[in-house]
Every structure is written in structure tokens, then in C-alpha cells.
PDB file of N, CA and C in Angstrom:
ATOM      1  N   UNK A   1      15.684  -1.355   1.317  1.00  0.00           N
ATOM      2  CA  UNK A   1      14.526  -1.930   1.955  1.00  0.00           C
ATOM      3  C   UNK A   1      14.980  -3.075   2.833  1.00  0.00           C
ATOM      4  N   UNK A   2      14.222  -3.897   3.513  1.00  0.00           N
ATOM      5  CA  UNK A   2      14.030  -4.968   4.355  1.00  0.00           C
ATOM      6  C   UNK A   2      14.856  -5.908   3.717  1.00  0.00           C
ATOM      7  N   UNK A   3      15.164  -6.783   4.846  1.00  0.00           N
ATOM      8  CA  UNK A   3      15.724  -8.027   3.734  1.00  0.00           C
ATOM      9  C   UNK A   3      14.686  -9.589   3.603  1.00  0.00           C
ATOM     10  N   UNK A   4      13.924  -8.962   3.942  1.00  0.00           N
ATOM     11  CA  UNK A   4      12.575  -9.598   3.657  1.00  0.00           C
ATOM     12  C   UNK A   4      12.231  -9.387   2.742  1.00  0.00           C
ATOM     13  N   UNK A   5      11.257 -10.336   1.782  1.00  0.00           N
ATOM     14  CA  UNK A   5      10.661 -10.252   0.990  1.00  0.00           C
ATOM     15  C   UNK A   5       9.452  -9.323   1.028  1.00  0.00           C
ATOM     16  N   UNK A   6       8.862  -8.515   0.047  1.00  0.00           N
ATOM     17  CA  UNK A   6       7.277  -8.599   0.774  1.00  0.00           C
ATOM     18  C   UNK A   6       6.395  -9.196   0.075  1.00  0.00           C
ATOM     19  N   UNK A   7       5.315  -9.452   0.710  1.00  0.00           N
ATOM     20  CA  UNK A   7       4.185 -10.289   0.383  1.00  0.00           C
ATOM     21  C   UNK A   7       2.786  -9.545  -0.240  1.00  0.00           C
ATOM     22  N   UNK A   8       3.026  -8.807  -1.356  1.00  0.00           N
ATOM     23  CA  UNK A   8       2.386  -8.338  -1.560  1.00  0.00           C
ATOM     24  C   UNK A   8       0.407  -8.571  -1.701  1.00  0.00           C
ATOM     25  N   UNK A   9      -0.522  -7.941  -1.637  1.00  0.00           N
ATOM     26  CA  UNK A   9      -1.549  -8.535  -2.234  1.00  0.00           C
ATOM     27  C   UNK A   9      -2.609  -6.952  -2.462  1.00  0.00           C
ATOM     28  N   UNK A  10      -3.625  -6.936  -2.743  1.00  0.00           N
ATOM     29  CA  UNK A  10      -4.148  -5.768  -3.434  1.00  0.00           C
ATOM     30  C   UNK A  10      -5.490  -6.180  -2.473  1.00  0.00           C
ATOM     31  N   UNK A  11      -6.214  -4.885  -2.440  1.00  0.00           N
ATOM     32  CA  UNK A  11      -7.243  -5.203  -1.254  1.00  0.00           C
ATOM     33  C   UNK A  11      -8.772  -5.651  -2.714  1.00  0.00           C
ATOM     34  N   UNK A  12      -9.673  -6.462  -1.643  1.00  0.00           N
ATOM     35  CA  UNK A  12     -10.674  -7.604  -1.962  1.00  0.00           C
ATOM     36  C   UNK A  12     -11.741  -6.109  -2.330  1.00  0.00           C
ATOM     37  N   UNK A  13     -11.154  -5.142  -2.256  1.00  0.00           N
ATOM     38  CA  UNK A  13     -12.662  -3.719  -2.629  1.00  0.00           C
ATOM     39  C   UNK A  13     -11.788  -3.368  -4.273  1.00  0.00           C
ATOM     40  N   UNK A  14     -10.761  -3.819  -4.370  1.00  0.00           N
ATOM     41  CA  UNK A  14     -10.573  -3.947  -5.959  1.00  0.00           C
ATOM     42  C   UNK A  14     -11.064  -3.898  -6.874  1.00  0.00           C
ATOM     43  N   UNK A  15     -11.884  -3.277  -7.892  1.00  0.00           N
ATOM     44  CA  UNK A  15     -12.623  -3.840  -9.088  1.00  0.00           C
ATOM     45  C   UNK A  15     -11.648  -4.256 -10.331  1.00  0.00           C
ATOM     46  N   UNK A  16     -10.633  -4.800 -10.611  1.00  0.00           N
ATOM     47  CA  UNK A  16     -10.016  -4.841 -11.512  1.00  0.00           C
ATOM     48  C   UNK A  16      -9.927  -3.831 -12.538  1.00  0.00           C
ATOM     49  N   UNK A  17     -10.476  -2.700 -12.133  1.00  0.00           N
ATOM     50  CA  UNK A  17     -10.603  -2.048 -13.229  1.00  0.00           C
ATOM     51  C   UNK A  17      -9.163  -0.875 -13.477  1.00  0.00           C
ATOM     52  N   UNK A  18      -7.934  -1.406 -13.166  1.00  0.00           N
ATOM     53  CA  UNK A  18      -6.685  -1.164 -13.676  1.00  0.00           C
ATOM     54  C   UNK A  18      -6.430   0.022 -12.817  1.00  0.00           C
ATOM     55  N   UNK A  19      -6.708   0.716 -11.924  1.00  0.00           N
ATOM     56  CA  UNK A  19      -6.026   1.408 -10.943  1.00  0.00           C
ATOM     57  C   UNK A  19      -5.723   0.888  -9.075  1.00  0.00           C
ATOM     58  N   UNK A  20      -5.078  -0.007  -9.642  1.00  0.00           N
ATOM     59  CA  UNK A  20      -4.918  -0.360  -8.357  1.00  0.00           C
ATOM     60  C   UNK A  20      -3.400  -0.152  -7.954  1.00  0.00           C
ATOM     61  N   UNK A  21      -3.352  -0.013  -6.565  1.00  0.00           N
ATOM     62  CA  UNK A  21      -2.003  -0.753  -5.513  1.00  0.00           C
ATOM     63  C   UNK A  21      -2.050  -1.817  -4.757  1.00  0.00           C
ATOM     64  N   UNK A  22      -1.011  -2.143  -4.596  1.00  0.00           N
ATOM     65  CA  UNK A  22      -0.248  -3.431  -3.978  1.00  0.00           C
ATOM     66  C   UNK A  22      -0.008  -2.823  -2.635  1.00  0.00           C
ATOM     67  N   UNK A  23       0.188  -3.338  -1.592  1.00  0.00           N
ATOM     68  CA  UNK A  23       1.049  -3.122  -0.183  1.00  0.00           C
ATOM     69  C   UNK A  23       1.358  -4.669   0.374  1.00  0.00           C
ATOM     70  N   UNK A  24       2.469  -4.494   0.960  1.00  0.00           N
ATOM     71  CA  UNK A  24       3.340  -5.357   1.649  1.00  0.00           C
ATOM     72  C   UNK A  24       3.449  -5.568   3.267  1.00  0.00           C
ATOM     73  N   UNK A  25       1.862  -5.728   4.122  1.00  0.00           N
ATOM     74  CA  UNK A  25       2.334  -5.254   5.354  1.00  0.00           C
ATOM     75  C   UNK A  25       3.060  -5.647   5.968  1.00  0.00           C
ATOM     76  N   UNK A  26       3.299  -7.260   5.500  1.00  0.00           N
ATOM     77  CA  UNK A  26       4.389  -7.707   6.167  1.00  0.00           C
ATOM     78  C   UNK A  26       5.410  -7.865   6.962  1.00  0.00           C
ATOM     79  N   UNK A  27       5.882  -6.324   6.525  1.00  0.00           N
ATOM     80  CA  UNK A  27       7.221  -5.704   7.072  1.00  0.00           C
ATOM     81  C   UNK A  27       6.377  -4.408   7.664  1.00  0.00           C
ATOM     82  N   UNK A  28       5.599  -4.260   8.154  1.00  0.00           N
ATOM     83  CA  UNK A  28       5.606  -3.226   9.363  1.00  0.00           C
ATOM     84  C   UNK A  28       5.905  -3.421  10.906  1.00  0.00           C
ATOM     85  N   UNK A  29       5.438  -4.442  11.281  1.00  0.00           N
ATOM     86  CA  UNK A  29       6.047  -4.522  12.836  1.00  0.00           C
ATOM     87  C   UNK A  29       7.848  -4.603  12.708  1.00  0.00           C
ATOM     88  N   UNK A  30       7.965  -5.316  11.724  1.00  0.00           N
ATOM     89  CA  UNK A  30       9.835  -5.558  12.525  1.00  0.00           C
ATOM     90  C   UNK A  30      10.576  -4.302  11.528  1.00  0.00           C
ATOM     91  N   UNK A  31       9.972  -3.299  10.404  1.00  0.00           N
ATOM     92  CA  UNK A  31      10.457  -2.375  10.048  1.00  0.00           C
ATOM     93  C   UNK A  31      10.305  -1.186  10.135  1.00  0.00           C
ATOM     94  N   UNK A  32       8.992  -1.154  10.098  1.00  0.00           N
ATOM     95  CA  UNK A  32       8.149   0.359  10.398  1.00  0.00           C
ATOM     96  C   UNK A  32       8.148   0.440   9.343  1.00  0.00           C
ATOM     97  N   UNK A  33       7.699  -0.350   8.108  1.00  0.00           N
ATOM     98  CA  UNK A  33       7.699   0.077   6.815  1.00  0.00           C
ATOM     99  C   UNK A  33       6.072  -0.520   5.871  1.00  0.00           C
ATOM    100  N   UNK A  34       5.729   0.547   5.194  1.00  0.00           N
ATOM    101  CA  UNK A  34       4.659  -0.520   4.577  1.00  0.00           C
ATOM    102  C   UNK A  34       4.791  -0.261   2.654  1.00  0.00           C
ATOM    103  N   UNK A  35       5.665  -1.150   2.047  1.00  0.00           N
ATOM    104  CA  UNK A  35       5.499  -0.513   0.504  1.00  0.00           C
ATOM    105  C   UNK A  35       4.607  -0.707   0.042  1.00  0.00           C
ATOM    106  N   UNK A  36       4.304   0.256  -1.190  1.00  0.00           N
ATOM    107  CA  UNK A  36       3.414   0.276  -2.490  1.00  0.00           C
ATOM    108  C   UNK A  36       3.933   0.287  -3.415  1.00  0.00           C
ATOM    109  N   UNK A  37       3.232  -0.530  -4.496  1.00  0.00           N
ATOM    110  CA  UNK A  37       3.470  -0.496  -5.885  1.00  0.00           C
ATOM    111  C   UNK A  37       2.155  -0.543  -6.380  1.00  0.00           C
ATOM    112  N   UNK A  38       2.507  -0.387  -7.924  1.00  0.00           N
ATOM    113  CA  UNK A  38       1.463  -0.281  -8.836  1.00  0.00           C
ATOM    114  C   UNK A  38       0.978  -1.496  -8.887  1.00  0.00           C
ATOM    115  N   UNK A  39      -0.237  -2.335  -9.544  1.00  0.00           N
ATOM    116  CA  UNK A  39      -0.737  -3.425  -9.275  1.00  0.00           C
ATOM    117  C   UNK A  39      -0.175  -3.688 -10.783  1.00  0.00           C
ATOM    118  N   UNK A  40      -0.231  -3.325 -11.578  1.00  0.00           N
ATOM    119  CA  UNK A  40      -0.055  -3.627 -13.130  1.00  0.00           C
ATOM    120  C   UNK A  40       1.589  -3.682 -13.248  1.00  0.00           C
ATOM    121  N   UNK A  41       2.226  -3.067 -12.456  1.00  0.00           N
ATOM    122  CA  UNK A  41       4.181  -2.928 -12.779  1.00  0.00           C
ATOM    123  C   UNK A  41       4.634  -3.903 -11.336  1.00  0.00           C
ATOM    124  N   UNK A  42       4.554  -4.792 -11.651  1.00  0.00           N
ATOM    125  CA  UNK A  42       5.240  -5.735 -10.394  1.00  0.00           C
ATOM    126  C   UNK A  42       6.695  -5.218 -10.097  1.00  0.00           C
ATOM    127  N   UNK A  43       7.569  -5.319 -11.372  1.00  0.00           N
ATOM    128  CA  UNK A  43       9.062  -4.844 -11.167  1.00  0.00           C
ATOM    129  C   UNK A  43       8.970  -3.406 -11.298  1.00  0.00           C
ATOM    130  N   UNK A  44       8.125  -2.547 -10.993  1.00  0.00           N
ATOM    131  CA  UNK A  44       8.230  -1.445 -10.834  1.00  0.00           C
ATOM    132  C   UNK A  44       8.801  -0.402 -10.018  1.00  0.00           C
ATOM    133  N   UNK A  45       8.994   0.652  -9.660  1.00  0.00           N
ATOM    134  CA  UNK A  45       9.319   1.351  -8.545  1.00  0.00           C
ATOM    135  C   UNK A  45       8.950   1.171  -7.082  1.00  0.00           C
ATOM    136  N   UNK A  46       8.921   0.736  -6.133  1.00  0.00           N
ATOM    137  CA  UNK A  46       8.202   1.315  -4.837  1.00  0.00           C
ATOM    138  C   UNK A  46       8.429   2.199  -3.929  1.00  0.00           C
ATOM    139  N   UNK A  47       6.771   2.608  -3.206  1.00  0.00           N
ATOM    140  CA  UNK A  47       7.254   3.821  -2.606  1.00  0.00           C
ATOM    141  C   UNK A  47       7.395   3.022  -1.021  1.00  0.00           C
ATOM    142  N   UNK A  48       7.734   3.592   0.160  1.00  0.00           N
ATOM    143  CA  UNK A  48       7.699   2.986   1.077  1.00  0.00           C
ATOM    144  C   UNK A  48       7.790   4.220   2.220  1.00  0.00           C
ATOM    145  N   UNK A  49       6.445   3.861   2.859  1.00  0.00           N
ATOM    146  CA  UNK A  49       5.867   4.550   4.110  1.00  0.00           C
ATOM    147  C   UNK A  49       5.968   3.868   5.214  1.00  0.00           C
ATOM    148  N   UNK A  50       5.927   4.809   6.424  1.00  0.00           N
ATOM    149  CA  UNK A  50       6.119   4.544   7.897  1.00  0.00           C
ATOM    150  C   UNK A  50       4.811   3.992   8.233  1.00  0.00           C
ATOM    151  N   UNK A  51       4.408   3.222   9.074  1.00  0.00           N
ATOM    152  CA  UNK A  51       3.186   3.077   9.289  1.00  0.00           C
ATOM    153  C   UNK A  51       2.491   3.853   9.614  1.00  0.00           C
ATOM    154  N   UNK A  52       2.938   5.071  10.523  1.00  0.00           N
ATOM    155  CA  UNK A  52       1.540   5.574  11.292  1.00  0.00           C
ATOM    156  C   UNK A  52       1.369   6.879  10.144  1.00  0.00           C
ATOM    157  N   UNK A  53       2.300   6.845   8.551  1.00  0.00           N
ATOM    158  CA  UNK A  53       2.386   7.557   7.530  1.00  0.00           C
ATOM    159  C   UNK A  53       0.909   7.011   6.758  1.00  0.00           C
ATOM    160  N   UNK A  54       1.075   5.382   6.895  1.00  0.00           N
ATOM    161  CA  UNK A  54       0.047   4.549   5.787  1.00  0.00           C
ATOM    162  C   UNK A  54      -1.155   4.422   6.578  1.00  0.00           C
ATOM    163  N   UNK A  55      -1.127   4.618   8.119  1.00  0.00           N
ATOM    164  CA  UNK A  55      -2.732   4.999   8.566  1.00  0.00           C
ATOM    165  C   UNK A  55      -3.167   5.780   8.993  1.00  0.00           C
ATOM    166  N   UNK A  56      -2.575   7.022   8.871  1.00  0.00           N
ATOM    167  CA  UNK A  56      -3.158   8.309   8.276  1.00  0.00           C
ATOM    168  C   UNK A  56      -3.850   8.312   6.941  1.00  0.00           C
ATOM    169  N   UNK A  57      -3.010   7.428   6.284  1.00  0.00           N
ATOM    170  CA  UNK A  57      -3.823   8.265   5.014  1.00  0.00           C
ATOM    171  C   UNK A  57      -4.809   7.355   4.676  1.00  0.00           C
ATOM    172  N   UNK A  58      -4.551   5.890   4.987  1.00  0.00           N
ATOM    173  CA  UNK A  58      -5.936   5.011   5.011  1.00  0.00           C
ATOM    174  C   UNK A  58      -7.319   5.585   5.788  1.00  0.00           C
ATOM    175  N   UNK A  59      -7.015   6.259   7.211  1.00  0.00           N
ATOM    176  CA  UNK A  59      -7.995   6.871   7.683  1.00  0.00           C
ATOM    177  C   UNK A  59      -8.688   8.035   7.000  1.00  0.00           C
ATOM    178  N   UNK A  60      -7.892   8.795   6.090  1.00  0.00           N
ATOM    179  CA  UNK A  60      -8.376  10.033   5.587  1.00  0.00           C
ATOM    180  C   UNK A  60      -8.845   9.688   4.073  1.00  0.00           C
ATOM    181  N   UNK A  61      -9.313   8.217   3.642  1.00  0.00           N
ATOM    182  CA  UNK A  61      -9.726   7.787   2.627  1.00  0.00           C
ATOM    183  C   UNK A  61     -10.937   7.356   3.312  1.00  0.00           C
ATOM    184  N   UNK A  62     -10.961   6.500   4.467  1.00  0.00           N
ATOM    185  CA  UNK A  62     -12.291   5.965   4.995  1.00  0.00           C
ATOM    186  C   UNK A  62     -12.984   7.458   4.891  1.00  0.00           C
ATOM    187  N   UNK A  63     -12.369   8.394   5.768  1.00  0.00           N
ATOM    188  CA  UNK A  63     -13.248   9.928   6.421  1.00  0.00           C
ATOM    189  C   UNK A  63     -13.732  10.207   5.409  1.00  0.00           C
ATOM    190  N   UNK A  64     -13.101  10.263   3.717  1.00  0.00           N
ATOM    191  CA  UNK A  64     -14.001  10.578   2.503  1.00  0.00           C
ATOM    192  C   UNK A  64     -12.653  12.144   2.632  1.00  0.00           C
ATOM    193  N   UNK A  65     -11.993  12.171   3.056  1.00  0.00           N
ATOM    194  CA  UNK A  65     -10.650  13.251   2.969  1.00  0.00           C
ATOM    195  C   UNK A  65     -10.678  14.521   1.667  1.00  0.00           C
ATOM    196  N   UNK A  66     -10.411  12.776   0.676  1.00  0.00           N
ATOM    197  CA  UNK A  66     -10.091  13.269  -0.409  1.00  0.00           C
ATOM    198  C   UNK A  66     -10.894  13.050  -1.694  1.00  0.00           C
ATOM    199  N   UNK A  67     -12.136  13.642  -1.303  1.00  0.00           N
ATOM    200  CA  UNK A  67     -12.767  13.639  -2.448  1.00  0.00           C
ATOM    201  C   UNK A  67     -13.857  12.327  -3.129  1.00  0.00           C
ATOM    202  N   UNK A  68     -14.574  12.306  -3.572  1.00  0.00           N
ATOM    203  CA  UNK A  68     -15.135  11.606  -4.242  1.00  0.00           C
ATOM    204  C   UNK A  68     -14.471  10.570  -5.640  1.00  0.00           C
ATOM    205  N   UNK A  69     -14.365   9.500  -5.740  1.00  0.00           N
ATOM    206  CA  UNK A  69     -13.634   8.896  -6.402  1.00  0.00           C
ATOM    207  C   UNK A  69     -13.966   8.554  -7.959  1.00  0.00           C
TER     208      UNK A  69
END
């Protein structure tokens, strides 16, 4: 990854109710990168997408894409 840190934070439509992700946009303009992690596993795995990877699929969550939640 980057040799940046990232700055993670979890979006404000959150309900705490234990399925959440983290993203780091931080590092998309100077990497082309945007990670995720789990909100509950800080030292956990991350995955890490291209941007125009992470707004695709943000768009196809607004469109209702995938289903009812």
C-alpha cells in the first residue's frame, strides 16, 4: 500500500449496528487507491480498490443495484 497513512472514518448513515466499513479516501488522488476494512477489526485485513472501482459500486448502491438491505 501507500506510504501514507490512511485516515480512516465510517460514513454518518451508520447505525452502529455492527456491520459496518471503514474507507480511507485519503489516498485516492495521489494513489488511485481507496481501502476498506471492517469497522469492528481495525488490525484487520484490507481490501483496496481503484477509484473509479469504489464509484461504481457506491453508485450501484445509491441505484438500489443490489437489493434491498
Amino acid at each position: 500500500m501507500a506510504t501514507e497513512s490512511p485516515r480512516w472514518f465510517k460514513s454518518s448513515y451508520s447505525d452502529n449496528g455492527g456491520q459496518c466499513v471503514e474507507v480511507a479516501i485519503n489516498l485516492a488522488v495521489a494513489h488511485d487507491l481507496v481501502p476498506v476494512r471492517d469497522a469492528k477489526v481495525s488490525g484487520g485485513p484490507v481490501l483496496s480498490f481503484t477509484v473509479d472501482s469504489f464509484a461504481s459500486f457506491v453508485a450501484g448502491v445509491k441505484a438500489g443495484e443490489f437489493g434491498p438491505v
